[in-house]
Protein backbone atom coordinates (compact mmCIF):
# COMPACT_ATOMS: atom_id res chain seq x y z
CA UNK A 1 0.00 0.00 0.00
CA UNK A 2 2.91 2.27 0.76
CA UNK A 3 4.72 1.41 -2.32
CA UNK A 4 1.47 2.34 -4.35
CA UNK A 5 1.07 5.32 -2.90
CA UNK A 6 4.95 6.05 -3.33
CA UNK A 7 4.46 5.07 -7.29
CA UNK A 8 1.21 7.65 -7.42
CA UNK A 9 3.10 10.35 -6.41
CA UNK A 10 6.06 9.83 -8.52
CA UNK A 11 3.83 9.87 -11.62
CA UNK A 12 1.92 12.76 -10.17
CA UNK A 13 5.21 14.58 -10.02
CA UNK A 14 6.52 13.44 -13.15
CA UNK A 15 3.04 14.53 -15.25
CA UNK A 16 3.49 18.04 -13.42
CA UNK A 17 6.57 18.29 -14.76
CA UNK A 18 5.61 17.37 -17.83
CA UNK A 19 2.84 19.44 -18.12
CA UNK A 20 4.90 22.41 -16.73
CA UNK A 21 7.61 21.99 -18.78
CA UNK A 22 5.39 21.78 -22.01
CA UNK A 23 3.30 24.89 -20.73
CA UNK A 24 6.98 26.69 -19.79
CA UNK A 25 8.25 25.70 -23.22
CA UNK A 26 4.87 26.98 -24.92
CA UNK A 27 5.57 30.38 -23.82
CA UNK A 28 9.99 30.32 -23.90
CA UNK A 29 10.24 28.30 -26.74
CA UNK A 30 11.02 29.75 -30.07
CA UNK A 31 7.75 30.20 -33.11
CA UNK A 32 7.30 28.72 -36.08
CA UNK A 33 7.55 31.87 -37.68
CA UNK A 34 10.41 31.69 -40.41
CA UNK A 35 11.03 34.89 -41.32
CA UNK A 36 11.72 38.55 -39.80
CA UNK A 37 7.92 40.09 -39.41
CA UNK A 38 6.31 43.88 -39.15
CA UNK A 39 3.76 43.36 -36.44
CA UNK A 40 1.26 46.95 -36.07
CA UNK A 41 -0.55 47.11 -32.47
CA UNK A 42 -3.63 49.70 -33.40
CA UNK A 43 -4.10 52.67 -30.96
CA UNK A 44 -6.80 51.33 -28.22
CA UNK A 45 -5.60 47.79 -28.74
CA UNK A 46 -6.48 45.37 -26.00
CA UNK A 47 -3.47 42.45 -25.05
CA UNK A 48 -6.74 40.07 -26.19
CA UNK A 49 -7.51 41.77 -29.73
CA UNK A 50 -3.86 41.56 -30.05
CA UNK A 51 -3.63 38.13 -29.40
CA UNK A 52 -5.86 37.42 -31.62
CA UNK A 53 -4.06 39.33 -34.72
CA UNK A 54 -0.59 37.80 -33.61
CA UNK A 55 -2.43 34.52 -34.26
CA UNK A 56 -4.05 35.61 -37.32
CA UNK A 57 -0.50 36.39 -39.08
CA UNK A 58 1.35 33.55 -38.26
CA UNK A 59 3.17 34.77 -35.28
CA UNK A 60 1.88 32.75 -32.49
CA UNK A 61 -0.08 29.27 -32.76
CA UNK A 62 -2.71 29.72 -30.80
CA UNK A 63 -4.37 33.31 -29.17
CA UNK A 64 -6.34 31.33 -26.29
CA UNK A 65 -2.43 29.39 -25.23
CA UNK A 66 -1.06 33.06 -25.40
CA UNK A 67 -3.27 34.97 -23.54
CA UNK A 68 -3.55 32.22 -20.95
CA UNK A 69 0.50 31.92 -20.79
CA UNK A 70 0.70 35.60 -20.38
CA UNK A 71 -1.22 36.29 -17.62
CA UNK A 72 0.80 33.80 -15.47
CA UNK A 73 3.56 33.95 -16.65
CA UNK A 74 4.06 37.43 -18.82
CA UNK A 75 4.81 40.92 -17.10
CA UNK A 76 1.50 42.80 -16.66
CA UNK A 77 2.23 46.11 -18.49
CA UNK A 78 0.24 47.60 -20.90
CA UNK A 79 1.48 46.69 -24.60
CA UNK A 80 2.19 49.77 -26.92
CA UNK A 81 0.84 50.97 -30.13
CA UNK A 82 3.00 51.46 -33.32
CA UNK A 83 4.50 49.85 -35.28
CA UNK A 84 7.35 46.52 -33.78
CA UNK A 85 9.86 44.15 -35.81
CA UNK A 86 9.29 40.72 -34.62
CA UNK A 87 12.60 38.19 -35.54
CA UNK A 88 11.96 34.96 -36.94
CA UNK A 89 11.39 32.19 -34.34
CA UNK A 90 10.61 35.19 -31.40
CA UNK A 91 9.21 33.16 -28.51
CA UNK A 92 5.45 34.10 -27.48
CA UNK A 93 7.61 35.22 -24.27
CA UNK A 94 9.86 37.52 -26.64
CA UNK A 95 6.58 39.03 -28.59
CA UNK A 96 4.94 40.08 -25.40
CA UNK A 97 8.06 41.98 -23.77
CA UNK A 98 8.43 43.15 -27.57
CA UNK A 99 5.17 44.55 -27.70
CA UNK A 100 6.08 46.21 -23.83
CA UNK A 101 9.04 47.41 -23.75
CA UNK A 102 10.55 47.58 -27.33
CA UNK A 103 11.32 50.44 -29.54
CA UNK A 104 8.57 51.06 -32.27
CA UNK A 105 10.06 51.32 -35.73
CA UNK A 106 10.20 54.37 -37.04
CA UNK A 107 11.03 55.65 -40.17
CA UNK A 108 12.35 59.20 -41.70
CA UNK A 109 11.31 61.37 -44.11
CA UNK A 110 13.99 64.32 -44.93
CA UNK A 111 13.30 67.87 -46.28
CA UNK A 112 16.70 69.02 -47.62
CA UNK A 113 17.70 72.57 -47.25
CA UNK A 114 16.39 75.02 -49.64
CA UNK A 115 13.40 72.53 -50.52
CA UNK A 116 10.31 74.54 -51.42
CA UNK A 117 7.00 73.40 -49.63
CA UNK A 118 5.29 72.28 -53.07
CA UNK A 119 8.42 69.56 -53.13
CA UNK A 120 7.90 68.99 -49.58
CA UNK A 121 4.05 68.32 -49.99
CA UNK A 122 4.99 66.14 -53.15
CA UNK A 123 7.40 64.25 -50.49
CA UNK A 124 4.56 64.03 -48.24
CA UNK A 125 2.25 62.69 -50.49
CA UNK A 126 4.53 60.04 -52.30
CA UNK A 127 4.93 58.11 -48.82
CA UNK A 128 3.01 55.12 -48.91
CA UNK A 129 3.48 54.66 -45.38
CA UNK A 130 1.41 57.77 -44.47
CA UNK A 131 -2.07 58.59 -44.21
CA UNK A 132 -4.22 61.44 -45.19
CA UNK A 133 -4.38 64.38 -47.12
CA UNK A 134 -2.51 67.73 -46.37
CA UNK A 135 -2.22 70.84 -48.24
CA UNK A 136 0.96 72.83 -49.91
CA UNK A 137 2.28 74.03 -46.63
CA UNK A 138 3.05 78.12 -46.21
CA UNK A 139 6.87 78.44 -48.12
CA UNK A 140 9.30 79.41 -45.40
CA UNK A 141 7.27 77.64 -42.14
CA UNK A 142 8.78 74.15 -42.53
CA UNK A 143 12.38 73.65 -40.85
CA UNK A 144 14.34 71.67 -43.13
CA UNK A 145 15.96 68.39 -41.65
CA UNK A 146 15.02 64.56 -40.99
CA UNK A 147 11.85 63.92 -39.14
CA UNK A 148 10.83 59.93 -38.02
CA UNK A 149 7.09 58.89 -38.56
CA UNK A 150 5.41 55.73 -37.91
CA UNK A 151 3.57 53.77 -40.08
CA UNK A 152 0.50 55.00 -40.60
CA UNK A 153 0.54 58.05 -39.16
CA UNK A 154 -1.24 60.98 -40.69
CA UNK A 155 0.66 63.04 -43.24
CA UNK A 156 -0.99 66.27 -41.50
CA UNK A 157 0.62 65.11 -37.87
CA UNK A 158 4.54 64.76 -39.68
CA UNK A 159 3.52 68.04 -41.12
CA UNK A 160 2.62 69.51 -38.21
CA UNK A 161 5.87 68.91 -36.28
CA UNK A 162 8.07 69.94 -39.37
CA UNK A 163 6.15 73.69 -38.94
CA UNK A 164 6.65 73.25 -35.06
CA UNK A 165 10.49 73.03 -35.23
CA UNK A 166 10.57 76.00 -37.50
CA UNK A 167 8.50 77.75 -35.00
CA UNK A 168 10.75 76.90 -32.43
CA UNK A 169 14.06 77.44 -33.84
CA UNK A 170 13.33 81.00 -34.92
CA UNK A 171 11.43 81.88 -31.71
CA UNK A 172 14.83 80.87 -30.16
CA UNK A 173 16.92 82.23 -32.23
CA UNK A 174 15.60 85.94 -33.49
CA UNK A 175 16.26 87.19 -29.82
CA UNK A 176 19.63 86.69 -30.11
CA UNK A 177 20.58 88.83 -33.48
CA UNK A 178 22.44 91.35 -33.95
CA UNK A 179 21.78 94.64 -33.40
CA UNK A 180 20.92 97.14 -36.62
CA UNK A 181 19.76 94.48 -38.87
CA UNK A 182 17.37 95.52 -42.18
CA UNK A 183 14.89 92.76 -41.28
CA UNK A 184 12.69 93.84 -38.56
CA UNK A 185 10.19 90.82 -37.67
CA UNK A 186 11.23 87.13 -37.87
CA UNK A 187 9.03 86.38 -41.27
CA UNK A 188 11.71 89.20 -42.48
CA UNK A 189 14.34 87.42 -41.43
CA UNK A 190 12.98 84.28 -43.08
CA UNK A 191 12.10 86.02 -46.42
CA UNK A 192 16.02 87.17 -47.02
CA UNK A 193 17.14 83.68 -45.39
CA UNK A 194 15.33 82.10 -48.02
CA UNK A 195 17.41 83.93 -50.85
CA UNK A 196 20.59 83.15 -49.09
CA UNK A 197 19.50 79.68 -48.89
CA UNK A 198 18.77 79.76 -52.83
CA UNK A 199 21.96 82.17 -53.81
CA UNK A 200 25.04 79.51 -52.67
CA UNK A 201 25.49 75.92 -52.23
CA UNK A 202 28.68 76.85 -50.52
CA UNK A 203 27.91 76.96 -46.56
CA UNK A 204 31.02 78.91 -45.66
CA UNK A 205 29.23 81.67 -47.69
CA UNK A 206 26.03 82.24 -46.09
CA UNK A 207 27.04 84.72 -43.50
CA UNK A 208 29.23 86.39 -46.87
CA UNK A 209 25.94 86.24 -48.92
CA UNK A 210 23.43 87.52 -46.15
CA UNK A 211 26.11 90.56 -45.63
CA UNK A 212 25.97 91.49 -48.79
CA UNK A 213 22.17 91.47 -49.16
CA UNK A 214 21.88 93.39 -45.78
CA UNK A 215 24.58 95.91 -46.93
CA UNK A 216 21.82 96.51 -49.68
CA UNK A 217 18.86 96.64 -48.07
CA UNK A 218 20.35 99.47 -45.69
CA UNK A 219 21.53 101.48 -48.93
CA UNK A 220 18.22 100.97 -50.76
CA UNK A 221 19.76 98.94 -53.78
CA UNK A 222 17.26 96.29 -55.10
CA UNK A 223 17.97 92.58 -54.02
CA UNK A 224 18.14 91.89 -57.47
CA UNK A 225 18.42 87.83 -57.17
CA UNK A 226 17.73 85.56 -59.58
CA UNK A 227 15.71 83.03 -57.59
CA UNK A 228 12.97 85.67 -56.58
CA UNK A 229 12.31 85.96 -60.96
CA UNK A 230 12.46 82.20 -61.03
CA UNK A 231 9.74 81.42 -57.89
CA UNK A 232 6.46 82.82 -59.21
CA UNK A 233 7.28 81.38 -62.29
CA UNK A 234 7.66 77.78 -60.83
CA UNK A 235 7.04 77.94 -56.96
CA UNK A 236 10.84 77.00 -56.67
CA UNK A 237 11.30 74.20 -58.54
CA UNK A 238 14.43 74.35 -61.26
CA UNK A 239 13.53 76.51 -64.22
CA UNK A 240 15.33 74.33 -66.32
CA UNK A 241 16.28 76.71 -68.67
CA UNK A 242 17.97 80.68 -68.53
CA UNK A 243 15.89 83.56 -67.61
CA UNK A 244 14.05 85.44 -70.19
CA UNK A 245 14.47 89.49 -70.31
CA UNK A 246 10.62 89.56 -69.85
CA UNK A 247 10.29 87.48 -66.51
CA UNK A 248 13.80 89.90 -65.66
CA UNK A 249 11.72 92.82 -65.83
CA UNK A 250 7.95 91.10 -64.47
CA UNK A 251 6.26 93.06 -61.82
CA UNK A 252 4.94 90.94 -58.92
CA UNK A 253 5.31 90.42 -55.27
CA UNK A 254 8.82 88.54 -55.62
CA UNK A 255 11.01 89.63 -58.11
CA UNK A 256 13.86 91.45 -56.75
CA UNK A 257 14.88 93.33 -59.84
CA UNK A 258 11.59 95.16 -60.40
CA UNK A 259 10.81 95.38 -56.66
CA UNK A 260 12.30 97.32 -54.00
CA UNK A 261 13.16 95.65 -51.15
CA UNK A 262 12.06 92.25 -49.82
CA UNK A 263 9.86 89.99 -51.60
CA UNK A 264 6.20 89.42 -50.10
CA UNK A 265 7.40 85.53 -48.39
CA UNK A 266 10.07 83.34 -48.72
CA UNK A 267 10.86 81.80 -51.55
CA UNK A 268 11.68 78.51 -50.34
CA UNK A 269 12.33 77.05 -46.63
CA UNK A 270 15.64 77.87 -45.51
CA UNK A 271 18.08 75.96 -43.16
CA UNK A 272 19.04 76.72 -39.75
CA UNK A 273 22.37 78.04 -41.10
CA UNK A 274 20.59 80.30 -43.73
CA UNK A 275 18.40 81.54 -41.18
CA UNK A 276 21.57 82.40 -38.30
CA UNK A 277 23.47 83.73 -41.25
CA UNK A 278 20.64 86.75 -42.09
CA UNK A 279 20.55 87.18 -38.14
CA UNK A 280 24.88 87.49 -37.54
CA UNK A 281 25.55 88.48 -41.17
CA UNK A 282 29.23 88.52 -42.32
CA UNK A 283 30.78 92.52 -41.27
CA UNK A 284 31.40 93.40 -45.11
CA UNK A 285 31.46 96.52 -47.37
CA UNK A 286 30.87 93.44 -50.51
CA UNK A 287 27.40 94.78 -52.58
CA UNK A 288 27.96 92.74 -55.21
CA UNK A 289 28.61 89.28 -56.34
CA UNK A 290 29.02 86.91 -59.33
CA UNK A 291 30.00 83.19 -59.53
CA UNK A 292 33.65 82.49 -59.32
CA UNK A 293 34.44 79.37 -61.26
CA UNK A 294 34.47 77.21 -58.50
CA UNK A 295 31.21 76.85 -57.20
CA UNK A 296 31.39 80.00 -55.07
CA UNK A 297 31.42 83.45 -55.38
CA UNK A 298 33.65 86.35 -56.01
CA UNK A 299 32.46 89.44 -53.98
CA UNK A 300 33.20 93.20 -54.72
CA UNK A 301 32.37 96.20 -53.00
CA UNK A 302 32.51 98.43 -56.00
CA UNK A 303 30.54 98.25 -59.57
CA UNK A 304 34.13 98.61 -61.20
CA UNK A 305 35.25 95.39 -59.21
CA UNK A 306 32.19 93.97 -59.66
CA UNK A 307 32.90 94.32 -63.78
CA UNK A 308 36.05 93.02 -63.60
CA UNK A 309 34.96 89.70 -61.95
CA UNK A 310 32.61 89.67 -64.14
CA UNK A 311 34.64 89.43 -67.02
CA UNK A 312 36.59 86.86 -65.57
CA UNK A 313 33.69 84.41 -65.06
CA UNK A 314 32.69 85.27 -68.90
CA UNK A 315 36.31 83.75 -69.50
CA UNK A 316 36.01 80.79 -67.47
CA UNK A 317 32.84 80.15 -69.19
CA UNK A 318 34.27 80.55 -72.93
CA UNK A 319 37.39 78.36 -71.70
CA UNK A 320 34.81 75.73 -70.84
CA UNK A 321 33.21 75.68 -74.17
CA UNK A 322 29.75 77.11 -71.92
CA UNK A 323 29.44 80.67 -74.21
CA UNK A 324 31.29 81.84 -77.77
C-alpha cells in the first residue's frame, strides 16, 4: 500500500513536470515563424484583440495558449501601439516583452535645405506609409531636416511637427541677433534667409551672402536675385532653362529686380544656417557678387570690381566651351 502510494506520487510529479515543462516551453520556446515580421498594435488595442491578430498572421499558434500563458507567466504592463519588428522564431515570451518594452520602428522622411514646400508636400504625399491628405504648406514655415514617422501616421501630424520646429528654432533664435539688422520681424528674417538659402550651395558663404544682401537693403539697392524671378514662375522648382528678359523685368510680389526691397514671403524654406546667417551676417562693405568658377562666389564692394569679376567668369565660361 505504501509502495502504491509512493508510485502515485512519482507519476503525479513526473506529469506536473511534464505538463509544466510543455506549458513553460509553450511560452519560452522559439515560433514557427520563419522569417523577420512587421507586427502593427492599433491605438486602443487590447493584449486580447492583439492576441488574436498575432495569431491571425502567423506569429503565435494559438491566441487562447497566449493569452492564458501571459497572464501567469508574462509581465503585466500595458502593450504599446505602433509599429514593432518581430525576428523569426521570437518566442510568445519575446513578442509580449516586444510589444512592452521595445522600440517602435520608425522611419524618416527628410526635407533638404532650400526645398520649397510644393516639393515637400509632393514628399509628403509620395509616402506610402502615411495617411491622409494635407495641403501645400506656407513656403518658409517648414524647418528643413530629418523627421521619423510611424507607419501609418497621418501626413498632416509629420507636417505639423516639421512647422513646429521651425516655429521653435526661430522663436529661439531671433532674440539673439544682432543689433541694426534691415529685417525687422522674424518672417523678415525668413524672407532674405530664403534667398541666401537659394543664392550659394557653398555653406562657408552664407554669413558672406546675407552681408551682402543686408549691406543693400540698408543702402536701398534692389535685391536683385535671380531666384525671386524664377519662384512665381515655378514655386521653386528648377527653371530648367535661362531667364528670359521679360520674366527679368515682371512686376509681382517677388522679383527682386523690379521690386524694392524684400519679396512678399520666402521663396523657399531655408536651413538653420541660412536663417543664423541673415541674423549674424558677415561685417562686409561686398554689394555685389558673381560666380567664381568654383562653385562659389567672387564678392566686390565696387561696380568697377564687380565688372572686372565679371569678365573673368565670362572667360572661365568661354574656356569651358559654356558661351562663344
Amino acid at each position: 500500500m505504501k509502495r502504491g502510494c509512493l508510485v502515485l506520487v512519482a507519476i503525479a510529479i513526473v506529469a506536473a513536470l511534464g505538463i509544466g515543462g510543455w506549458f513553460m516551453s509553450g511560452w519560452y520556446g522559439g515560433s514557427s515563424g520563419e522569417k523577420d515580421a512587421s507586427f502593427i498594435v492599433p491605438q486602443g488595442a487590447t493584449l486580447t484583440s492583439t492576441a488574436g491578430k498575432l495569431e491571425e498572421e502567423g506569429l503565435i499558434t494559438s491566441a487562447d495558449s497566449f493569452l492564458l500563458r501571459a497572464k501567469i507567466l508574462g509581465s503585466g504592463d500595458p502593450i504599446k501601439a505602433g509599429e514593432f519588428a518581430i525576428p523569426a522564431g521570437s518566442s510568445p515570451a519575446t513578442i509580449l516583452n516586444t510589444l512592452q518594452h521595445g522600440e517602435v520602428v520608425r522611419r524618416m522622411v527628410t526635407v533638404p535645405e532650400g526645398l520649397p514646400s510644393i516639393m515637400v508636400h509632393e514628399r509628403l504625399m509620395a509616402e506610402p506609409l502615411l495617411t491622409g491628405e494635407v495641403e501645400v504648406p506656407a513656403e518658409g514655415s517648414i524647418l528643413p531636416d530629418s523627421y521619423d514617422f510611424e507607419r501609418g501616421e497621418a501626413r498632416s501630424a509629420v507636417l505639423l511637427r516639421m512647422q513646429q520646429e521651425m516655429s521653435d528654432f526661430i522663436a529661439a533664435e531671433w532674440p539673439k541677433r544682432d543689433k541694426d539688422l534691415p529685417v525687422t520681424t522674424p518672417q523678415e528674417a525668413l524672407s532674405l534667409a530664403a534667398i541666401v538659402e537659394k543664392e550659394t550651395g557653398v555653406p562657408e558663404e552664407r554669413r558672406m551672402v546675407a552681408g551682402l544682401y543686408t549691406n543693400r537693403l540698408k543702402t536701398g539697392m534692389r535685391l536683385q536675385a535671380d531666384p525671386t524671378i524664377i519662384y512665381p514662375i515655378t514655386k521653386g522648382k528648377p527653371l530648367g532653362r535661362r531667364i528670359k528678359r521679360s520674366e527679368i523685368n515682371a512686376v509681382n510680389g517677388y522679383n527682386t529686380y523690379s521690386m524694392d526691397g524684400l519679396p512678399k514671403g520666402p521663396i523657399t524654406n531655408p536651413g538653420r544656417e541660412s536663417i543664423l546667417a541673415v541674423l549674424h551676417p558677415a561685417e562686409t562693405k561686398a554689394l555685389y557678387m558673381v560666380a567664381d568658377g568654383s562653385g562659389g562666389h567672387a564678392f566686390a564692394a565696387t561696380l568697377d570690381e564687380h565688372n572686372a569679376n565679371v569678365t573673368k567668369w565670362r572667360q572661365i565660361r568661354r574656356e569651358r566651351g559654356e558661351i562663344p
